[in-house]
Protein backbone atom coordinates (compact mmCIF):
# COMPACT_ATOMS: atom_id res chain seq x y z
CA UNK A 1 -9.96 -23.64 -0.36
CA UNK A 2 -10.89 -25.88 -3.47
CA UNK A 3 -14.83 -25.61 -2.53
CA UNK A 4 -15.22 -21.65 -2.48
CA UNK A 5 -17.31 -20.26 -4.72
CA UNK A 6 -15.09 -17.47 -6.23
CA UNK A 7 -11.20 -17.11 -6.46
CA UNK A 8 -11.60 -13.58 -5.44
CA UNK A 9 -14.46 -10.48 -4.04
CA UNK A 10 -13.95 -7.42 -4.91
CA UNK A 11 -15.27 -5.57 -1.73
CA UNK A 12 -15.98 -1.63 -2.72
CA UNK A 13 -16.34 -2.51 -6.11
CA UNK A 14 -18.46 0.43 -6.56
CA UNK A 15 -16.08 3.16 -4.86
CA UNK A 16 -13.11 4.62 -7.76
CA UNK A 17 -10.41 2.35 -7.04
CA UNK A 18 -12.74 -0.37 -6.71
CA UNK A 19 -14.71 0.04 -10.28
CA UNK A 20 -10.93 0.45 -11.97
CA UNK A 21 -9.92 -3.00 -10.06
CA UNK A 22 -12.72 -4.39 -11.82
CA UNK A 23 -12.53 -3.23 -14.78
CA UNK A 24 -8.64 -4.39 -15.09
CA UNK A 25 -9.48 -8.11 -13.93
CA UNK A 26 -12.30 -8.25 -16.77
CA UNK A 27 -9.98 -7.06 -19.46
CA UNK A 28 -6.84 -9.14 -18.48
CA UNK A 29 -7.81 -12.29 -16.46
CA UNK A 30 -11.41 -13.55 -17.74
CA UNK A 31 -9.91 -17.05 -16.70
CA UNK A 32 -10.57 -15.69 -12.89
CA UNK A 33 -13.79 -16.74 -11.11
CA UNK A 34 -14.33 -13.34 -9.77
CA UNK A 35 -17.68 -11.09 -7.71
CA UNK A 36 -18.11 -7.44 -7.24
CA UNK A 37 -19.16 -6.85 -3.12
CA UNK A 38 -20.67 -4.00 -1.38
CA UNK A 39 -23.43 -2.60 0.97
CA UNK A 40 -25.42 -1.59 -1.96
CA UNK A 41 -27.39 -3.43 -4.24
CA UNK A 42 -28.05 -0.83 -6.88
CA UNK A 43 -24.99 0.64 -7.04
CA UNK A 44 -23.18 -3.04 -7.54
CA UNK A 45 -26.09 -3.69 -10.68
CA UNK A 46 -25.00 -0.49 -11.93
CA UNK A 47 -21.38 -1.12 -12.08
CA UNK A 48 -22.08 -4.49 -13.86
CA UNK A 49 -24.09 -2.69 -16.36
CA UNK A 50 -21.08 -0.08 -17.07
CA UNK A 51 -18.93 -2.74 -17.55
CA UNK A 52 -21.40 -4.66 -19.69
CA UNK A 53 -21.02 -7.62 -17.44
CA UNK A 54 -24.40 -8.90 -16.89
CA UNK A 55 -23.64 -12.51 -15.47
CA UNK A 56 -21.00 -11.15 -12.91
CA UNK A 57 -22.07 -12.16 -9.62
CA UNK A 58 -22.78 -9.50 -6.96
CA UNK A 59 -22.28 -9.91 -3.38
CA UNK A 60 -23.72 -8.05 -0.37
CA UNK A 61 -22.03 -7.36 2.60
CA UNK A 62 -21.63 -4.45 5.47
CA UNK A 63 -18.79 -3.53 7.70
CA UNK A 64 -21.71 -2.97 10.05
CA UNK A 65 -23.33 -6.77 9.73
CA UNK A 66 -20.62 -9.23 10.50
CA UNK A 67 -22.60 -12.07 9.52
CA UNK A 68 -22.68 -10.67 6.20
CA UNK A 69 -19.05 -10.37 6.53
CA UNK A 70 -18.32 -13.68 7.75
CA UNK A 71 -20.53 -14.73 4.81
CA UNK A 72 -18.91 -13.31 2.04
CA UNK A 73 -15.21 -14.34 3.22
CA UNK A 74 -16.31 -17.57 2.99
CA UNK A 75 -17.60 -17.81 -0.25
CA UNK A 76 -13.67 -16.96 -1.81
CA UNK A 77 -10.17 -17.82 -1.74
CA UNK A 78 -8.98 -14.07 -1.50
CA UNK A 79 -11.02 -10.93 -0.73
CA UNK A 80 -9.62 -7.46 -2.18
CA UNK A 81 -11.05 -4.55 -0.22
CA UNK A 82 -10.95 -0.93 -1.09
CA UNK A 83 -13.57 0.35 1.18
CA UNK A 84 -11.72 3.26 3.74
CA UNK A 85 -10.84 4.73 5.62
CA UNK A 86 -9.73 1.63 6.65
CA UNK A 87 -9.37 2.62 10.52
CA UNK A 88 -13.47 3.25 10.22
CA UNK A 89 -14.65 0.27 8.24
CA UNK A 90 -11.61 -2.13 7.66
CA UNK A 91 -11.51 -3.98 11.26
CA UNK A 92 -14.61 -5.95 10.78
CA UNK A 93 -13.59 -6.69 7.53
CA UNK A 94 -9.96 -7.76 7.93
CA UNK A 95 -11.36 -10.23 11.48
CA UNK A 96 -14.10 -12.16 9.20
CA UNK A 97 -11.11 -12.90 6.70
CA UNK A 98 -8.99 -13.68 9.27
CA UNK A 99 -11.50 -16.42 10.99
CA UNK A 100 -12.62 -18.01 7.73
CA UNK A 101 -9.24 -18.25 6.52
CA UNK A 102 -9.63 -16.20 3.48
CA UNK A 103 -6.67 -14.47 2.28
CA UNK A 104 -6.81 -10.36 2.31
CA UNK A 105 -4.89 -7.25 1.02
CA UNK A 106 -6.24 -3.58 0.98
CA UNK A 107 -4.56 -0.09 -0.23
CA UNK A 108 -4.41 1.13 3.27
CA UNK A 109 -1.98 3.59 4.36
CA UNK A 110 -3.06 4.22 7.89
CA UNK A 111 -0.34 3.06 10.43
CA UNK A 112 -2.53 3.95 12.77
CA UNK A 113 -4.92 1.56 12.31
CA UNK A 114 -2.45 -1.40 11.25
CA UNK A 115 -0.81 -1.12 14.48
CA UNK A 116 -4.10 -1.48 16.37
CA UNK A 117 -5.44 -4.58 14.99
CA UNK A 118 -1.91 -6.59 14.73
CA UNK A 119 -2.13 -7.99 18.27
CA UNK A 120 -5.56 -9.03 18.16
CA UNK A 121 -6.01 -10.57 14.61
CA UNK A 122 -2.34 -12.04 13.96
CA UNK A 123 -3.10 -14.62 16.06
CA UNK A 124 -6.28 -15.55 14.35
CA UNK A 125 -4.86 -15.17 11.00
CA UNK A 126 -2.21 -16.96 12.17
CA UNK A 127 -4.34 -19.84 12.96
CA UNK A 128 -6.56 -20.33 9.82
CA UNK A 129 -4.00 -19.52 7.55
CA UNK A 130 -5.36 -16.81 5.90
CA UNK A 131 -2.34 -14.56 4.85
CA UNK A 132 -3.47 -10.82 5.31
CA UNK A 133 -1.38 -8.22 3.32
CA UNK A 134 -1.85 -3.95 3.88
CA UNK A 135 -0.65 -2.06 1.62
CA UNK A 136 -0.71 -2.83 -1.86
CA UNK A 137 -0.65 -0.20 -3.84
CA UNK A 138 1.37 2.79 -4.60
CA UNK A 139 2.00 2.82 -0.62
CA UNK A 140 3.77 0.49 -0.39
CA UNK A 141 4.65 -1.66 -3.28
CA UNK A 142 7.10 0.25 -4.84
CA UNK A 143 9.43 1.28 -1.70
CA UNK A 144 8.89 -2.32 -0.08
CA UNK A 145 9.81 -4.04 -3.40
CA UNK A 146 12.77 -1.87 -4.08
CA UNK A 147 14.12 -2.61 -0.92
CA UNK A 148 13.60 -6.23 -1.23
CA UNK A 149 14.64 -6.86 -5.18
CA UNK A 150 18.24 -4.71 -4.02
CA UNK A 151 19.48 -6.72 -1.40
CA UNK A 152 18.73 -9.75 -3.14
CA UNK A 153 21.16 -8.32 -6.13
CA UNK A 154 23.58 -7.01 -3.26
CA UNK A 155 23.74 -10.34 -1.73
CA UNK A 156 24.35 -11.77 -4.99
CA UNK A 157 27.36 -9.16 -5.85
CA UNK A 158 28.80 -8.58 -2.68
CA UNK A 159 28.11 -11.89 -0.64
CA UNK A 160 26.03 -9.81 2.08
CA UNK A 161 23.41 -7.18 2.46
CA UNK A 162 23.48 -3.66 2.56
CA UNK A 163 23.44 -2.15 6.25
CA UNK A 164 21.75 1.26 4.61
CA UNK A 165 18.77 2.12 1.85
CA UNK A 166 17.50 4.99 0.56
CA UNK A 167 14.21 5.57 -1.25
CA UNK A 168 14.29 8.35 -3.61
CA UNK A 169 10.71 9.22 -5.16
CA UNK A 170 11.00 10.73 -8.63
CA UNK A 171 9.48 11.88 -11.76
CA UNK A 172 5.89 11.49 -11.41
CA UNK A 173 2.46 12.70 -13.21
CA UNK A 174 -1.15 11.59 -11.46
CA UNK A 175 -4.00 12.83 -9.29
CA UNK A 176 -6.04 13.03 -6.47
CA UNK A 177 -8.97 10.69 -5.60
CA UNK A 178 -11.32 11.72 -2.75
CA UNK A 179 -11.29 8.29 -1.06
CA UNK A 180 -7.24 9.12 -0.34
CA UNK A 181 -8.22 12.32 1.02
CA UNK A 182 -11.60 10.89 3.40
CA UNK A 183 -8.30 8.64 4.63
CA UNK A 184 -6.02 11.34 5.64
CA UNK A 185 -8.82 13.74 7.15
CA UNK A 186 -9.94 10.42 9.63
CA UNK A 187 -6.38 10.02 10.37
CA UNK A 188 -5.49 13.63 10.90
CA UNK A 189 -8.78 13.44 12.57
CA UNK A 190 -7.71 10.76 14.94
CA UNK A 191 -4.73 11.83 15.78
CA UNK A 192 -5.82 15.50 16.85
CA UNK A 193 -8.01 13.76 19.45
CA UNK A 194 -5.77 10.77 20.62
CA UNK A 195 -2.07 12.03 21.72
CA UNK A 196 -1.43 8.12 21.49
CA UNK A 197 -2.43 7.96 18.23
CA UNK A 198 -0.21 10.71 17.18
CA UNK A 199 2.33 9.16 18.73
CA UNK A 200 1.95 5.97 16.73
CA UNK A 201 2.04 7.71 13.92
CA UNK A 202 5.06 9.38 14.63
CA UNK A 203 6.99 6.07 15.44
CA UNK A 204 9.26 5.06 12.95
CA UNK A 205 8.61 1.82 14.01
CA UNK A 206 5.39 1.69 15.20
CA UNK A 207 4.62 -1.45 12.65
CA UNK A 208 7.28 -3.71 13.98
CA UNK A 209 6.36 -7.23 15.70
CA UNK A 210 5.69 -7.29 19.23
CA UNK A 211 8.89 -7.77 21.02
CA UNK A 212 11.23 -6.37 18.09
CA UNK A 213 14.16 -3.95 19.30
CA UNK A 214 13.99 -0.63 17.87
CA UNK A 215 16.65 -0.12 15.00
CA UNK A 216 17.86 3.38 14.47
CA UNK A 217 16.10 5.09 12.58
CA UNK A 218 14.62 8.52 13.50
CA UNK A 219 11.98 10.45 12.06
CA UNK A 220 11.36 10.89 8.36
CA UNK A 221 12.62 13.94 6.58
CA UNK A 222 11.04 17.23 7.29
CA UNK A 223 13.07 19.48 5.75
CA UNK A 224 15.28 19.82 2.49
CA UNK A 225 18.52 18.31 2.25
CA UNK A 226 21.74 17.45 -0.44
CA UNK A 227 22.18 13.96 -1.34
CA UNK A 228 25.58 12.54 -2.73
CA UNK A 229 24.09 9.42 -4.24
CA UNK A 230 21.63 11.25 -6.42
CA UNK A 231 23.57 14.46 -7.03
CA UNK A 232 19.94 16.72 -5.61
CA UNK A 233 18.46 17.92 -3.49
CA UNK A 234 15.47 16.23 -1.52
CA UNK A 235 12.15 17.20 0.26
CA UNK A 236 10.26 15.14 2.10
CA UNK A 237 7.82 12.66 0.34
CA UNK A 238 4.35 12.22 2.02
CA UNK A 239 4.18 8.74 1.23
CA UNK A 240 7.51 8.19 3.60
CA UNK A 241 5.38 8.07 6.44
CA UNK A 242 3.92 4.39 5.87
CA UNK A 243 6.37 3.22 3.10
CA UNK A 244 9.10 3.63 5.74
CA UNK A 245 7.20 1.61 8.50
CA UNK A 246 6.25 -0.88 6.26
CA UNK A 247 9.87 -1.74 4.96
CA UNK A 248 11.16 -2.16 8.32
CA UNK A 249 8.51 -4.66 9.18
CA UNK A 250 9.19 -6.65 6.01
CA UNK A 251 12.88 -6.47 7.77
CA UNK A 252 11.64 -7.64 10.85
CA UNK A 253 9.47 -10.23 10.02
CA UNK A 254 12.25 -12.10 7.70
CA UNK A 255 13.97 -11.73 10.87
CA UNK A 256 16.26 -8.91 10.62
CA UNK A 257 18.72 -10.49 7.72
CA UNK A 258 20.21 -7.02 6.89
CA UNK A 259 21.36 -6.66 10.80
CA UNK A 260 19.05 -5.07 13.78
CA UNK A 261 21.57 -1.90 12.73
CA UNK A 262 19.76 -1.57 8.92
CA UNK A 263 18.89 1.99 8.22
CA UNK A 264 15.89 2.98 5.70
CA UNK A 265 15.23 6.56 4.99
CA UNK A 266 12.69 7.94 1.70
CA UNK A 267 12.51 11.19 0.25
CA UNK A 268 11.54 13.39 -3.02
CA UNK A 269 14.01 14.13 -5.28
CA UNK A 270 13.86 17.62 -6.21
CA UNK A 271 14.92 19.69 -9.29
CA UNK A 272 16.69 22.50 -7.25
CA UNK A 273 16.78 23.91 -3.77
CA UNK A 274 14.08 26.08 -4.69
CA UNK A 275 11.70 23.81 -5.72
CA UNK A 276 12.77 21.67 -2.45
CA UNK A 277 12.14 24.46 -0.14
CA UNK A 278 8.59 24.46 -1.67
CA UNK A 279 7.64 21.35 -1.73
CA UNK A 280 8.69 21.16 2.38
CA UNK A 281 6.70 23.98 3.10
CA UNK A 282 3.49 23.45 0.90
CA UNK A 283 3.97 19.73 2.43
CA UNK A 284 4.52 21.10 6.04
CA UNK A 285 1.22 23.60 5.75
CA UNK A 286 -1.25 21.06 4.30
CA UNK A 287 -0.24 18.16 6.81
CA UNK A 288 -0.32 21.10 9.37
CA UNK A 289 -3.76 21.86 8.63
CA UNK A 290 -4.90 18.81 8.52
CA UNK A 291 -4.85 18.50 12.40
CA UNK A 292 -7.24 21.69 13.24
CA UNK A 293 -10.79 20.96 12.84
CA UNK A 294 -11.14 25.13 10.98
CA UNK A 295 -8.57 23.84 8.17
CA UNK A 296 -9.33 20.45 7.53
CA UNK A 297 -13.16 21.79 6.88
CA UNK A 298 -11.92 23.78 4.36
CA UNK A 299 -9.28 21.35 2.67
CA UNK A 300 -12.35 19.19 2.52
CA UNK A 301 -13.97 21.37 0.34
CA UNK A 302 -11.01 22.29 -1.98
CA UNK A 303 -10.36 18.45 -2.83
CA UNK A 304 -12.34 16.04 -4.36
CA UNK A 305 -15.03 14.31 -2.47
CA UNK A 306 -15.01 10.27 -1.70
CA UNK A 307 -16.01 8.60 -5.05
CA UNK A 308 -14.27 11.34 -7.41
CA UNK A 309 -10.34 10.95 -9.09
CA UNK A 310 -8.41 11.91 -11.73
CA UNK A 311 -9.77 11.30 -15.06
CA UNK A 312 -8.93 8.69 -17.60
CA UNK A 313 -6.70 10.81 -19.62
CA UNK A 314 -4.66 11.92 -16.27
CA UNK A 315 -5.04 8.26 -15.45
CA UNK A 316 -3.20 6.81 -18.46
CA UNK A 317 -0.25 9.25 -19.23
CA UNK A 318 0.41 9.20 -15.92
CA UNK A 319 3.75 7.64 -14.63
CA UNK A 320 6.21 7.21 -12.12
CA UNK A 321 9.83 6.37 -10.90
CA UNK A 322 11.16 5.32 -8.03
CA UNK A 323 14.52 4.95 -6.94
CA UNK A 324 16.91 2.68 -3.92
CA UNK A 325 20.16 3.32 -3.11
CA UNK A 326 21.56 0.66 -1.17
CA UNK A 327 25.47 1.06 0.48
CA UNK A 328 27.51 -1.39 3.24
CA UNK A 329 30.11 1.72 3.50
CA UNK A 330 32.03 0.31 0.63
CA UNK A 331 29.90 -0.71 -2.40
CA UNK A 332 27.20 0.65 -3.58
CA UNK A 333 24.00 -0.35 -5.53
CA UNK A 334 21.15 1.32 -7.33
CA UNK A 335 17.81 -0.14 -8.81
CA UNK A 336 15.18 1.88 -10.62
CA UNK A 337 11.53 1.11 -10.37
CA UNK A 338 9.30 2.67 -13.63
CA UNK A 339 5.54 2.24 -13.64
CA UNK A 340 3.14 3.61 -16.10
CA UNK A 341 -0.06 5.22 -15.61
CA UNK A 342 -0.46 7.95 -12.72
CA UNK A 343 1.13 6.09 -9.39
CA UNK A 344 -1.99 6.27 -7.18
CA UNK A 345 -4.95 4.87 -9.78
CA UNK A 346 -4.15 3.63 -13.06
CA UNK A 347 -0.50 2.24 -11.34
CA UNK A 348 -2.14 1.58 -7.98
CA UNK A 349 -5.26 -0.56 -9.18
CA UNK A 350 -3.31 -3.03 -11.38
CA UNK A 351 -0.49 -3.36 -8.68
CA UNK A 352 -3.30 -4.24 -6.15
CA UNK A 353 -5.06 -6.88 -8.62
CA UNK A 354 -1.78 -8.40 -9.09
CA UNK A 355 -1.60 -8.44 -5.15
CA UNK A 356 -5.39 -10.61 -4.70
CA UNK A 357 -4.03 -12.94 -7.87
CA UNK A 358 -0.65 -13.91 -6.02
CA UNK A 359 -2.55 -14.32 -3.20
CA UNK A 360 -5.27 -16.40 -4.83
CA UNK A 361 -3.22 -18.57 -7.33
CA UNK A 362 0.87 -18.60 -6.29
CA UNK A 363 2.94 -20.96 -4.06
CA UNK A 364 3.81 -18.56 -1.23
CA UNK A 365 6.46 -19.58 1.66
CA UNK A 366 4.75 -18.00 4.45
CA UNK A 367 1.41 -19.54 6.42
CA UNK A 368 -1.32 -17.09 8.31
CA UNK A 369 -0.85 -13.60 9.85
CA UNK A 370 -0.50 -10.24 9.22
CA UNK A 371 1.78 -9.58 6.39
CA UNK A 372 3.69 -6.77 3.74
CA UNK A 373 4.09 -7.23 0.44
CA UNK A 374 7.70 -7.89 0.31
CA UNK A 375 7.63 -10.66 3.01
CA UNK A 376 4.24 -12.33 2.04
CA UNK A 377 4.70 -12.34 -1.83
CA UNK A 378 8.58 -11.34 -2.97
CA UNK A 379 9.33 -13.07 -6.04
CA UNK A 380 6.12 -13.79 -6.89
CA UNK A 381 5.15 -10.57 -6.93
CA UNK A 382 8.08 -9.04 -8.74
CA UNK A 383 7.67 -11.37 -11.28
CA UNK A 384 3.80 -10.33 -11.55
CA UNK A 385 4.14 -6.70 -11.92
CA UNK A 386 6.25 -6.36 -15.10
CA UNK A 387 2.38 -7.42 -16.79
CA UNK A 388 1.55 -4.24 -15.87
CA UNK A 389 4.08 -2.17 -17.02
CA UNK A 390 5.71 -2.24 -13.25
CA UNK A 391 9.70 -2.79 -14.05
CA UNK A 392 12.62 -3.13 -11.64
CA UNK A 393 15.96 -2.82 -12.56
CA UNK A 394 19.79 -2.22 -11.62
CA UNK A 395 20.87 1.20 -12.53
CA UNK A 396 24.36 -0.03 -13.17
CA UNK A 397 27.39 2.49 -12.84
C-alpha cells in the first residue's frame, strides 16, 4: 500500500463521533497523512474550518455511489467509518474496502448486520488482504481485550487457560449520542419485521465462523443475580448483547485455545438488589419498547436525534471500569480495565483512532477477512490504548 494517497479516511467525519475522531488525530498524531470523507461537501468544509484545518483534504463519497466508494478506498491504507446504522449504509462501504484491499474498522454494534455480510465479504477480504475489524469502540474493546489480556496472564501463572470469564461492567459516568440511538431503533426495527433477524440476534453465537460448534453458552442475563467473585449483585448490561458475541468469535477464530467448552457471560455490577431490580426492569421496558412501532416513535422523540451527544464537559469527566473474572475451577484471576472520559464518546473515539492507526502502521499476524479486535490487533492494541488513558491491569488478591 506504499502508493496510496493517505494513511487513513475518516468516512462520517462530519457526524459526532466522526468530528471527535478528527479532532483527536489532529491534536495527537499530526505525523499521520490523514482526509475527512462524506456525502457532503459543505458540511466536510465546515468541519475543516472548526477545526482550523484549512489544507486537510476532503473526500467525497456515498454509500449510494459505489464508484465513489471504490474510489475513496483506494486512495488509503485504512478507512475508519462512523456512518450508521451500519446495517443501512455500512455494506457498500465495508465490500469496496474489502475489494481494494484497504483495511477497515467501524463502531458497529449490530450483530445483525455482521452476521449477514460475513459469508459474502470474508472471502473477498480474505483475498486482497484487507483486514476488516467491527467493533471498536466501547462495544467491544473493552470486554474483547479483557478477555484476551487475562488468559494471556492465566497462561502465564497457571500453565493453561481459564475454561470460564466473566465481564463485570462497573462504575461509569457518560451520555447518549443520537447516532447510537438511530442504531438501535433500525435494529429493533429490523428485528420486529424479520423473525430471522430476531433470532440472530438472540444467538449467543450468531457471530461464530461458518462451521464452528456451538459452545455452551445460553442467553445473556435478563434478570438480577448474586455473584461470589464480586461480592454484588448484577443486572444485565445492554452492551452484553454484542460484547458477548464478539468475544466468542475472537475464541473461535484463534481456534478455540481456551477449549470448545469456554464459557463467557457479562453483566452490570450493581450497588444493591434494589438498584439491580431497577436497572433490569428500566432495561427490560426500554428494549421492550423498542420493538412496537407506537413506542419506539415516542423513544425517538425523548432521545437525542442523529448528530447530537453529550457535551464536552459530560464528555471529559466521564469514565469507566470494567472488570474479568477468569476461573479453571481452581485458580482464579482478575484484571481491571479503567478508561477516562465518558465510555461511549470521549473513551470510544480515541479507542477507535487507535484501532485505524494499528491497522494503518503495526506488524499484525493475521492476513485478510473479517476480524475482532482481540484477534486482528491483541498486543498491539493493548499496548496502544494506555496513550489514551485506556489501562489494563491484574487486580491481584
Amino acid at each position: 500500500m506504499a502508493d496510496r494517497q493517505f494513511d487513513i479516511v475518516l468516512y462520517g467525519a462530519s457526524g459526532f463521533t466522526g468530528k471527535l475522531v478528527a479532532a483527536y488525530l489532529i491534536e495527537a498524531h499530526p505525523d499521520v497523512t490523514w482526509a475527512i470523507a462524506g456525502r457532503n461537501q459543505q458540511k466536510l468544509e465546515a468541519l475543516r474550518r472548526e477545526l482550523n484545518q484549512p489544507e486537510l483534504s476532503i473526500v467525497i463519497a456515498d454509500s449510494a455511489d459505489s464508484a465513489s466508494l471504490a474510489a475513496m478506498a483506494a486512495k488509503t491504507t485504512t478507512l475508519i467509518s462512523t456512518v450508521g446504522p451500519y446495517a443501512k449504509f455500512g455494506t457498500p462501504v465495508l465490500e469496496a474496502c474489502a475489494r481494494e484491499g484497504t483495511h477497515y474498522c467501524d463502531l458497529t454494534g449490530e450483530a445483525q448486520w455482521m452476521a449477514e455480510v460475513y459469508e459474502r465479504i470474508d472471502p473477498i477480504a480474505k483475498a486482497s488482504g484487507a483486514r476488516l475489524v467491527h467493533c471498536c469502540g466501547f462495544d467491544s474493546i473493552p470486554s474483547d481485550l479483557s478477555v484476551y489480556f487475562l488468559q494471556k496472564q492465566f497462561i502465564e501463572r497457571y500453565g493453561h487457560y481459564a475454561k470460564q470469564i466473566a465481564g463485570r461492567m462497573g462504575r461509569a459516568a457518560g451520555g447518549v449520542s443520537g447516532g447510537t440511538v438511530a442504531s438501535l431503533m433500525y435494529v429493533a426495527e429490523q428485528a420486529s419485521k424479520d423473525p430471522d433477524i430476531k433470532e440472530r440476534i438472540m444467538d449467543p453465537y450468531a457471530l461464530y465462523p461458518a462451521g464452528t460448534a456451538k459452545g455452551l453458552d445460553g442467553p445473556d442475563q435478563a434478570g438480577i443475580a448474586w455473584d461470589d467473585n464480586f461480592e454484588s449483585w448484577t443486572g444485565p448490561f445492554v452492551m452484553a448483547a454484542i460484547n458477548t458475541k464478539v468475544v466468542r468469535r475472537s475464541h473461535a477464530l484463534a481456534g478455540l485455545p481456551y477449549g470448545a467448552d469456554f464459557r463467557y457471560d457479562e453483566s452490570q455490577l450493581c450497588a444493591s438488589r434494589t438498584k439491580a431490580l431497577l436497572s433490569a426492569g428500566g432495561l427490560g421496558a426500554v428494549m421492550a419498547g423498542t420493538f412496537f412501532s407506537p413506542t419506539r416513535a415516542l423513544l425517538k422523540k425523548v432521545l437525542p436525534d442523529p448528530g447530537e451527544g453529550p457535551s464536552e464537559e459530560t464528555r471529559n469527566n466521564g469514565f469507566f471500569e470494567f472488570w474479568a473474572h477468569g476461573t479453571d475451577g481452581d485458580n482464579n484471576l482478575k484484571v481491571k480495565v479503567t478508561g477516562q472520559r465518558d465510555p461511549g464518546y470521549g473513551a470510544t473515539s480515541r479507542m477507535l483512532a487507535q484501532a485505524g492507526l494499528c491497522l494503518t502502521q503495526d506488524e499484525l499476524s493475521v492476513g485478510g477477512g473479517i476480524w475482532t479486535p482481540a484477534s486482528a490487533m491483541g498486543d498491539a492494541l493493548l499496548h496502544r490504548l494506555p496513550s489514551v488513558d485506556i489501562h489494563f491491569s491484574v487486580v491481584e488478591p
